[in-house]
PDB file of N, CA and C in Angstrom:
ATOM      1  N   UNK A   1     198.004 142.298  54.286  1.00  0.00           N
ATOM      2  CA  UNK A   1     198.090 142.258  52.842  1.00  0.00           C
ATOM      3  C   UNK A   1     197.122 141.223  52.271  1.00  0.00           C
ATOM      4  N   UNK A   2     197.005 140.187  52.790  1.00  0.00           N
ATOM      5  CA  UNK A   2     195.881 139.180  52.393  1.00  0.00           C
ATOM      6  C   UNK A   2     194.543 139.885  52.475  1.00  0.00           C
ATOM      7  N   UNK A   3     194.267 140.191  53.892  1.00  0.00           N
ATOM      8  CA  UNK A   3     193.034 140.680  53.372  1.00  0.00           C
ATOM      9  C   UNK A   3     192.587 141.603  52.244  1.00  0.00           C
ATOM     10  N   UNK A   4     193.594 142.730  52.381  1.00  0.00           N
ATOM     11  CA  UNK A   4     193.454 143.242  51.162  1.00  0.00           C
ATOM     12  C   UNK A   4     192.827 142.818  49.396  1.00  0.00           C
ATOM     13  N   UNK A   5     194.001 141.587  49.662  1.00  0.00           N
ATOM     14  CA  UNK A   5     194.202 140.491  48.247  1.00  0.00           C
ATOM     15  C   UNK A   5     192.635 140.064  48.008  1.00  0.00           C
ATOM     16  N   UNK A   6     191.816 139.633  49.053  1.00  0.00           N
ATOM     17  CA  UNK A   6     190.415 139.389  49.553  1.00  0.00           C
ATOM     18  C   UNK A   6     189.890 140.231  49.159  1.00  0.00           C
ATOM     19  N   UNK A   7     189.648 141.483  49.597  1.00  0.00           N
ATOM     20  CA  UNK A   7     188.770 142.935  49.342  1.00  0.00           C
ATOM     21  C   UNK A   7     188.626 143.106  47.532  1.00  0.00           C
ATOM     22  N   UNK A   8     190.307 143.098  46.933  1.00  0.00           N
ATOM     23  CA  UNK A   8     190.312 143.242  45.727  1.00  0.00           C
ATOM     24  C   UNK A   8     189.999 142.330  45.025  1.00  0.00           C
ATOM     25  N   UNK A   9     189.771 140.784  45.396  1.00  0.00           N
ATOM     26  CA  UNK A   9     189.637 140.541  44.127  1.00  0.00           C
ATOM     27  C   UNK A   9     187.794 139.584  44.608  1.00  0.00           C
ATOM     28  N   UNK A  10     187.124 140.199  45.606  1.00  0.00           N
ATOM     29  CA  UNK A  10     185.516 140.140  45.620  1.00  0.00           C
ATOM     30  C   UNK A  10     185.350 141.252  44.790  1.00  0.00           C
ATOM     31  N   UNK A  11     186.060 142.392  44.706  1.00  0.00           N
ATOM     32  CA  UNK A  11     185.826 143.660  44.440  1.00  0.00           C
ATOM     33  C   UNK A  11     185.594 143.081  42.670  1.00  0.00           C
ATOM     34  N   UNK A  12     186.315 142.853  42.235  1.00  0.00           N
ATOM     35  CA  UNK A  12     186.887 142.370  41.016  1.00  0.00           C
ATOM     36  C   UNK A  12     185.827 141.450  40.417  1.00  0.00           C
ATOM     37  N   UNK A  13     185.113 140.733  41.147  1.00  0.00           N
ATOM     38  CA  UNK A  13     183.893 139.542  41.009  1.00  0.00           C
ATOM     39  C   UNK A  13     182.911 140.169  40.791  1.00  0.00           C
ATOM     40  N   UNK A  14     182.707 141.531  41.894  1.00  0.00           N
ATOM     41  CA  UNK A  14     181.112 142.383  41.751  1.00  0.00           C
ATOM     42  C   UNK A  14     181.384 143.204  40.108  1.00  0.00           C
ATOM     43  N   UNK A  15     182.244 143.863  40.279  1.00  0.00           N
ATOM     44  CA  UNK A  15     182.843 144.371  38.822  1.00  0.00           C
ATOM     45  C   UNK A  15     182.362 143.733  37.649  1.00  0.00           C
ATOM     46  N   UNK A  16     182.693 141.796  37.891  1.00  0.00           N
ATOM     47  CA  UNK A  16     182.464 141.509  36.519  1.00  0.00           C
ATOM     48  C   UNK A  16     181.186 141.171  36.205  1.00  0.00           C
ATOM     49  N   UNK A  17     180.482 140.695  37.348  1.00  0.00           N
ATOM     50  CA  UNK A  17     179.266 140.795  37.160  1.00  0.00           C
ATOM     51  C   UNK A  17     178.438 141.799  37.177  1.00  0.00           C
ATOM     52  N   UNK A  18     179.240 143.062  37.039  1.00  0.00           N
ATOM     53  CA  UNK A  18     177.985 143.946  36.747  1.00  0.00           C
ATOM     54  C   UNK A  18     178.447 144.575  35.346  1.00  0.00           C
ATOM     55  N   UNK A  19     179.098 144.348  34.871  1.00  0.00           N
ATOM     56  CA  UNK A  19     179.626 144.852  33.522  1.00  0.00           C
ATOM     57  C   UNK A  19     178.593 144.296  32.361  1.00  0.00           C
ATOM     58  N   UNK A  20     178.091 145.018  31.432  1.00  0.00           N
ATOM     59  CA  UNK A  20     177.290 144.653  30.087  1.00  0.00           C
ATOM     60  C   UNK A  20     178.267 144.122  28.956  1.00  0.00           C
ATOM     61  N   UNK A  21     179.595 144.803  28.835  1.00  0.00           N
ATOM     62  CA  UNK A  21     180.408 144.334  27.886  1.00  0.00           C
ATOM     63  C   UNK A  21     181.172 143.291  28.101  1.00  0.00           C
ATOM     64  N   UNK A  22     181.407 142.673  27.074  1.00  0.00           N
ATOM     65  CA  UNK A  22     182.172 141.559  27.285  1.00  0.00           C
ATOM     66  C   UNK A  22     183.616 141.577  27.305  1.00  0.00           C
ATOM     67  N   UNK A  23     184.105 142.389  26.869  1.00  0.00           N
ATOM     68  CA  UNK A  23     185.380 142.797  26.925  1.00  0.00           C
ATOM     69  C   UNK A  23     185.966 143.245  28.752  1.00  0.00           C
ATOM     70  N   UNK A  24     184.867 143.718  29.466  1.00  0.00           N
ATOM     71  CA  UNK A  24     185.242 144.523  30.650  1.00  0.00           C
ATOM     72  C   UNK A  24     184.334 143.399  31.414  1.00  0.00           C
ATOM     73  N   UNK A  25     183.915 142.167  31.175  1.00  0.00           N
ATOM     74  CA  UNK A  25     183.759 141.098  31.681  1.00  0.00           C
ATOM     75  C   UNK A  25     184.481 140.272  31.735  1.00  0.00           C
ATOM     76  N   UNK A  26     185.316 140.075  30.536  1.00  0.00           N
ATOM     77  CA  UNK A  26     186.367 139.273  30.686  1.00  0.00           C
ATOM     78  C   UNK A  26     187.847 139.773  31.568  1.00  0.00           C
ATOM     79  N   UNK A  27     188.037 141.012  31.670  1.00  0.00           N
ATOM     80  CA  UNK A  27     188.709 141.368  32.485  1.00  0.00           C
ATOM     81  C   UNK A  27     188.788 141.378  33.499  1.00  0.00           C
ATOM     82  N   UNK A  28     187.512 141.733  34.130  1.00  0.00           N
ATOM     83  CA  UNK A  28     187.288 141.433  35.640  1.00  0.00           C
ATOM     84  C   UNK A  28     187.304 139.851  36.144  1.00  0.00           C
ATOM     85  N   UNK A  29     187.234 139.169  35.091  1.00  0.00           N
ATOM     86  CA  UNK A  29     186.535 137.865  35.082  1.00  0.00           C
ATOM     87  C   UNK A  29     188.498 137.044  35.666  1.00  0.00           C
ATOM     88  N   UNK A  30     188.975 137.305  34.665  1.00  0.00           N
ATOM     89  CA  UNK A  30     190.787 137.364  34.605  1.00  0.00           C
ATOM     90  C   UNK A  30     190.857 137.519  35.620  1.00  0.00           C
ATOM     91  N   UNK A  31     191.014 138.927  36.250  1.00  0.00           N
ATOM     92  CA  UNK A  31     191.204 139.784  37.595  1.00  0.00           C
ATOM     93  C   UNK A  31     190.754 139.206  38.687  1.00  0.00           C
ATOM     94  N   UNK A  32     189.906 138.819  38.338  1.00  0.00           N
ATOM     95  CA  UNK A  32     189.371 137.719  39.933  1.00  0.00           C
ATOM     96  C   UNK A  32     190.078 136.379  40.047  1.00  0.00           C
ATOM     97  N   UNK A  33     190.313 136.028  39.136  1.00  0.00           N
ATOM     98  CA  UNK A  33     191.092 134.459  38.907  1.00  0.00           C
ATOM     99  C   UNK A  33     192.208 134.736  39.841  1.00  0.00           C
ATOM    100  N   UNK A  34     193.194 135.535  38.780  1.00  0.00           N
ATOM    101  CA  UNK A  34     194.182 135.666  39.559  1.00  0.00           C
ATOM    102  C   UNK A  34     194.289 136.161  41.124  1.00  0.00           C
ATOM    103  N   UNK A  35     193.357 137.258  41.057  1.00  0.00           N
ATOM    104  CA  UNK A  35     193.600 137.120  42.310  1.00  0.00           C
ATOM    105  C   UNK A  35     192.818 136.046  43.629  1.00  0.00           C
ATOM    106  N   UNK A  36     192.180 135.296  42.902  1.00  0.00           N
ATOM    107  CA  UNK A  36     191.692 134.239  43.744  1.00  0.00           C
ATOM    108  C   UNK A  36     193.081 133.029  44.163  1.00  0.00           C
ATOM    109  N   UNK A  37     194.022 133.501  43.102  1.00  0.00           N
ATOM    110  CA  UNK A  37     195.319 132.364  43.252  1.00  0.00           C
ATOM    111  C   UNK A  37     195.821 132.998  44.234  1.00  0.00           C
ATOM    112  N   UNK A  38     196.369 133.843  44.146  1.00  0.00           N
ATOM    113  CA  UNK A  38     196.927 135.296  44.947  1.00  0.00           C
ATOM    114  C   UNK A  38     196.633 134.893  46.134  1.00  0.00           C
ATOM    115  N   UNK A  39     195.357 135.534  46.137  1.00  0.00           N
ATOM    116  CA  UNK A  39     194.559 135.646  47.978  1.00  0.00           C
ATOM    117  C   UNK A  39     194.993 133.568  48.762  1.00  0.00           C
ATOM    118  N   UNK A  40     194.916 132.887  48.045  1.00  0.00           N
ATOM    119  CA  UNK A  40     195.259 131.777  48.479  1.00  0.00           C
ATOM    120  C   UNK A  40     196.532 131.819  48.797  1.00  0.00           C
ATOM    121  N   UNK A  41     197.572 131.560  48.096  1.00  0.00           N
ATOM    122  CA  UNK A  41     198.646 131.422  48.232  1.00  0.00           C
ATOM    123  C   UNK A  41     199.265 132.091  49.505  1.00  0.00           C
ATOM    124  N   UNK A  42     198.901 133.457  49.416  1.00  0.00           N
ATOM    125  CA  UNK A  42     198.946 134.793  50.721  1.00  0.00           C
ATOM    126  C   UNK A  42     198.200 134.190  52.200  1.00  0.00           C
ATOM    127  N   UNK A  43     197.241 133.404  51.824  1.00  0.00           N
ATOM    128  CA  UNK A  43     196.477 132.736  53.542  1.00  0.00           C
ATOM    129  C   UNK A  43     197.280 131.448  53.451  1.00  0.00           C
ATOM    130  N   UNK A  44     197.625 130.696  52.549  1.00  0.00           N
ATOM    131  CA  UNK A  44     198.466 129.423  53.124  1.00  0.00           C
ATOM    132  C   UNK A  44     200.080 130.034  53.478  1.00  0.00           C
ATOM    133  N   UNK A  45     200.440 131.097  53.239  1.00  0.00           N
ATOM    134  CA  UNK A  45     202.070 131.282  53.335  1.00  0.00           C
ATOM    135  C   UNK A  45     201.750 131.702  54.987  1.00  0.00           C
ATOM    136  N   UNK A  46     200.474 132.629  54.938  1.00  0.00           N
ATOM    137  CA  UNK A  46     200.789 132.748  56.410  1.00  0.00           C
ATOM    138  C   UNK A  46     200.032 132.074  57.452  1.00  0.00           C
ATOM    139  N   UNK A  47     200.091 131.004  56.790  1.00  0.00           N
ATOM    140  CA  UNK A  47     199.576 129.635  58.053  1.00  0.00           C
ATOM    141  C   UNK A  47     200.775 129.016  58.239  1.00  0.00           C
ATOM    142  N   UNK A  48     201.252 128.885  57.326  1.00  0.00           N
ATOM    143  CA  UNK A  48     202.735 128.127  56.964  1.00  0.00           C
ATOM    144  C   UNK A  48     203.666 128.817  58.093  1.00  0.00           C
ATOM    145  N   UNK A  49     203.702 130.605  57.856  1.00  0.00           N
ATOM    146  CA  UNK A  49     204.440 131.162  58.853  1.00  0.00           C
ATOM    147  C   UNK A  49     204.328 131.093  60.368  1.00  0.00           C
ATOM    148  N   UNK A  50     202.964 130.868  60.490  1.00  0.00           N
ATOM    149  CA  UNK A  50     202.737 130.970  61.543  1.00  0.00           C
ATOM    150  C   UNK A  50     202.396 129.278  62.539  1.00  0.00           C
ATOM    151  N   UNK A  51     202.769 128.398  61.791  1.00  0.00           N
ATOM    152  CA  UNK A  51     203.149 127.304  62.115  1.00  0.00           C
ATOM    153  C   UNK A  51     204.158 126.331  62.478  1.00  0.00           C
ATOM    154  N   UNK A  52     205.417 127.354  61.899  1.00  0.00           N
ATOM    155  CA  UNK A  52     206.868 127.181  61.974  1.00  0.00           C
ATOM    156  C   UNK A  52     207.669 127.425  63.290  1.00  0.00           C
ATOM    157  N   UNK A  53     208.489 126.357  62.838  1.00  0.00           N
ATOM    158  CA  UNK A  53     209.317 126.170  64.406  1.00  0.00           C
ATOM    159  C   UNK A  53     210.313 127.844  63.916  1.00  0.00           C
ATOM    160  N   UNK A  54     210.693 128.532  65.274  1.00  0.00           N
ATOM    161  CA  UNK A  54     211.512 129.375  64.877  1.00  0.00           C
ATOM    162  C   UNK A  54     213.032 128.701  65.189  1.00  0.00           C
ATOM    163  N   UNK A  55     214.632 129.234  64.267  1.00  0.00           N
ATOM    164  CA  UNK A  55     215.625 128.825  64.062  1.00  0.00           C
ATOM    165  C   UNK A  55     216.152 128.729  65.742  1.00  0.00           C
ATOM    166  N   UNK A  56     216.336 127.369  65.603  1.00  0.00           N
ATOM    167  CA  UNK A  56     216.260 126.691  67.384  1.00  0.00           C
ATOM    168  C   UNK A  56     218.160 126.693  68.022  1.00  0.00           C
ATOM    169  N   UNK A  57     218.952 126.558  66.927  1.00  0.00           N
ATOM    170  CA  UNK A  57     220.568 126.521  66.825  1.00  0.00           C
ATOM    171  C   UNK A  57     221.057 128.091  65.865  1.00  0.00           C
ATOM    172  N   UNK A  58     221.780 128.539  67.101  1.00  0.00           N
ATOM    173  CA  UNK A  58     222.225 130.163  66.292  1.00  0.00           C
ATOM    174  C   UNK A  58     223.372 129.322  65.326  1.00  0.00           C
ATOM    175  N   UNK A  59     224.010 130.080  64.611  1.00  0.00           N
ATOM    176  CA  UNK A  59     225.081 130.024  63.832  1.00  0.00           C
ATOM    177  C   UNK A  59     226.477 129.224  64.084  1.00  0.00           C
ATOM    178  N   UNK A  60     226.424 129.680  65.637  1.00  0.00           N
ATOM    179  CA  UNK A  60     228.215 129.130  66.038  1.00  0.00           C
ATOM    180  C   UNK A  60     227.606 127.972  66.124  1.00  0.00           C
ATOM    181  N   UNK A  61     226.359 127.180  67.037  1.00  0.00           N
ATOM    182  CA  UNK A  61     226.155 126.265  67.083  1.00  0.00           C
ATOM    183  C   UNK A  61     226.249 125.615  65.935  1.00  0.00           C
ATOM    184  N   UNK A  62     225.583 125.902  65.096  1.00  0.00           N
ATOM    185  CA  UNK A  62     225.452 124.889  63.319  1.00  0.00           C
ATOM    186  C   UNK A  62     227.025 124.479  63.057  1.00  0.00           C
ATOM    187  N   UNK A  63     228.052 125.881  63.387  1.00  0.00           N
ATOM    188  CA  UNK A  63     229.165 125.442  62.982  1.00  0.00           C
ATOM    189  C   UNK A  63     229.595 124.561  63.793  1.00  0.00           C
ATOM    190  N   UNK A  64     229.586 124.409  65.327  1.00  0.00           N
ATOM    191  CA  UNK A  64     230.256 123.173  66.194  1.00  0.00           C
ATOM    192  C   UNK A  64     229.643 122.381  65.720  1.00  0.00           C
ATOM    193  N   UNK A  65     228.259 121.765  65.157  1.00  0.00           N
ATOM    194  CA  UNK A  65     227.759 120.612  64.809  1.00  0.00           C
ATOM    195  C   UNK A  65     228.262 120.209  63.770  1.00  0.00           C
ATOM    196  N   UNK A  66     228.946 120.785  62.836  1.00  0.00           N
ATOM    197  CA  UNK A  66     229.384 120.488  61.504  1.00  0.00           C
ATOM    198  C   UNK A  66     231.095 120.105  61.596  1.00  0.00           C
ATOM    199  N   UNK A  67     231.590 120.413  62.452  1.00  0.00           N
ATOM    200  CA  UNK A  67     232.820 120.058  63.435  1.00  0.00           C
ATOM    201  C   UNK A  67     232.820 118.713  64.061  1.00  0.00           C
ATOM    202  N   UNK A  68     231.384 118.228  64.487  1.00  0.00           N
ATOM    203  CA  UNK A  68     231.538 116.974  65.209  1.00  0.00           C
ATOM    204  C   UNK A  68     231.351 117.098  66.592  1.00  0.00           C
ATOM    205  N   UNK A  69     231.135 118.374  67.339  1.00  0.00           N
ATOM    206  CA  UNK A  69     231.017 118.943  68.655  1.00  0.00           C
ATOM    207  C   UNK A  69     229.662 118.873  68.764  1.00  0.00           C
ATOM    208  N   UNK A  70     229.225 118.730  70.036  1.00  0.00           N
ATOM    209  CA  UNK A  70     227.947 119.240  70.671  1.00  0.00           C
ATOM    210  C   UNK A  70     228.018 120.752  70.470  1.00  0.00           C
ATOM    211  N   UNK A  71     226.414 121.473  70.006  1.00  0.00           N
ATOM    212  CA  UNK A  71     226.029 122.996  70.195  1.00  0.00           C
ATOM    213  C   UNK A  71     225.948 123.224  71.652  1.00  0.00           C
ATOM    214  N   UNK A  72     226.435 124.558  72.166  1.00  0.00           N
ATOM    215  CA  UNK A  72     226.477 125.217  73.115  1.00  0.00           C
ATOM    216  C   UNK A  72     225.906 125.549  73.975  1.00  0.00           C
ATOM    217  N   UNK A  73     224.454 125.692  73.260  1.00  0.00           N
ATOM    218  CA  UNK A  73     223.021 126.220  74.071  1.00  0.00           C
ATOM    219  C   UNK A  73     221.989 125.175  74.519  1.00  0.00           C
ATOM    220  N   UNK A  74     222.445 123.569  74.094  1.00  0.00           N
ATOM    221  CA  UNK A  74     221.654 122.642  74.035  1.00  0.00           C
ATOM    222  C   UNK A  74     222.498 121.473  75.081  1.00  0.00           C
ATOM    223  N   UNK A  75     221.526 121.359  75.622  1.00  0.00           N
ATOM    224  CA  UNK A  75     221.791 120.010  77.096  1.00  0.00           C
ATOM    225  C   UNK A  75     222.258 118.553  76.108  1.00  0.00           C
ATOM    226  N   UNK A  76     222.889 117.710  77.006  1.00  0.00           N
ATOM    227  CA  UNK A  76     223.345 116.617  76.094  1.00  0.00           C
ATOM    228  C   UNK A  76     221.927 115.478  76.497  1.00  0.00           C
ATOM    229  N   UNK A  77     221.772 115.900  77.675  1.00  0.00           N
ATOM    230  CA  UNK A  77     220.633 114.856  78.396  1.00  0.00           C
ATOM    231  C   UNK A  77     219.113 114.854  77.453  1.00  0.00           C
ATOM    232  N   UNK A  78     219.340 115.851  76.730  1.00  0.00           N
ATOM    233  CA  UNK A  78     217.969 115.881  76.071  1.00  0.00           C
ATOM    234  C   UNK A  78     217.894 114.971  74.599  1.00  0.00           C
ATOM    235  N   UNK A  79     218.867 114.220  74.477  1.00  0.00           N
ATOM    236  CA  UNK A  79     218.575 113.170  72.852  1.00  0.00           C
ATOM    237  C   UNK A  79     218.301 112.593  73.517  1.00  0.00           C
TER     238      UNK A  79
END
């Protein structure tokens, strides 16, 4: 989907610079902005994703920890 976001809004840049009117310059002109926010936001979310620890304690565990118990799946020797 990012790249995409990429494709459309270079697409969107050649557009405005080739337009004579100003009206369909300023649109493209818009159109690229945003999607210049877009296409960013879309490559940092999936750096972000792909940098992330995945959920390390299932559910019952969270609940024994919130109990005061050691989780289930996790060694005590390892703090």
């Amino acid at each position: 989907m990012r790249w995409l976001l990429l494709v459309c809004t270079l697409f969107a840049f050649v557009l405005c610079f080739t337009r004579q009117g100003a009206g369909a310059w300023g649109f493209w002109l818009l159109l690229g902005l945003v999607g210049v926010f877009a296409t960013t936001l879309a490559f940092v979310q999936a750096r972000i994703a792909g940098n992330a620890r995945g959920e390390s304690l299932s559910e019952y565990d969270l609940k024994r920890l919130r109990e005061g118990k050691d989780p289930l799946g996790h060694d005590r020797s390892l703090r």
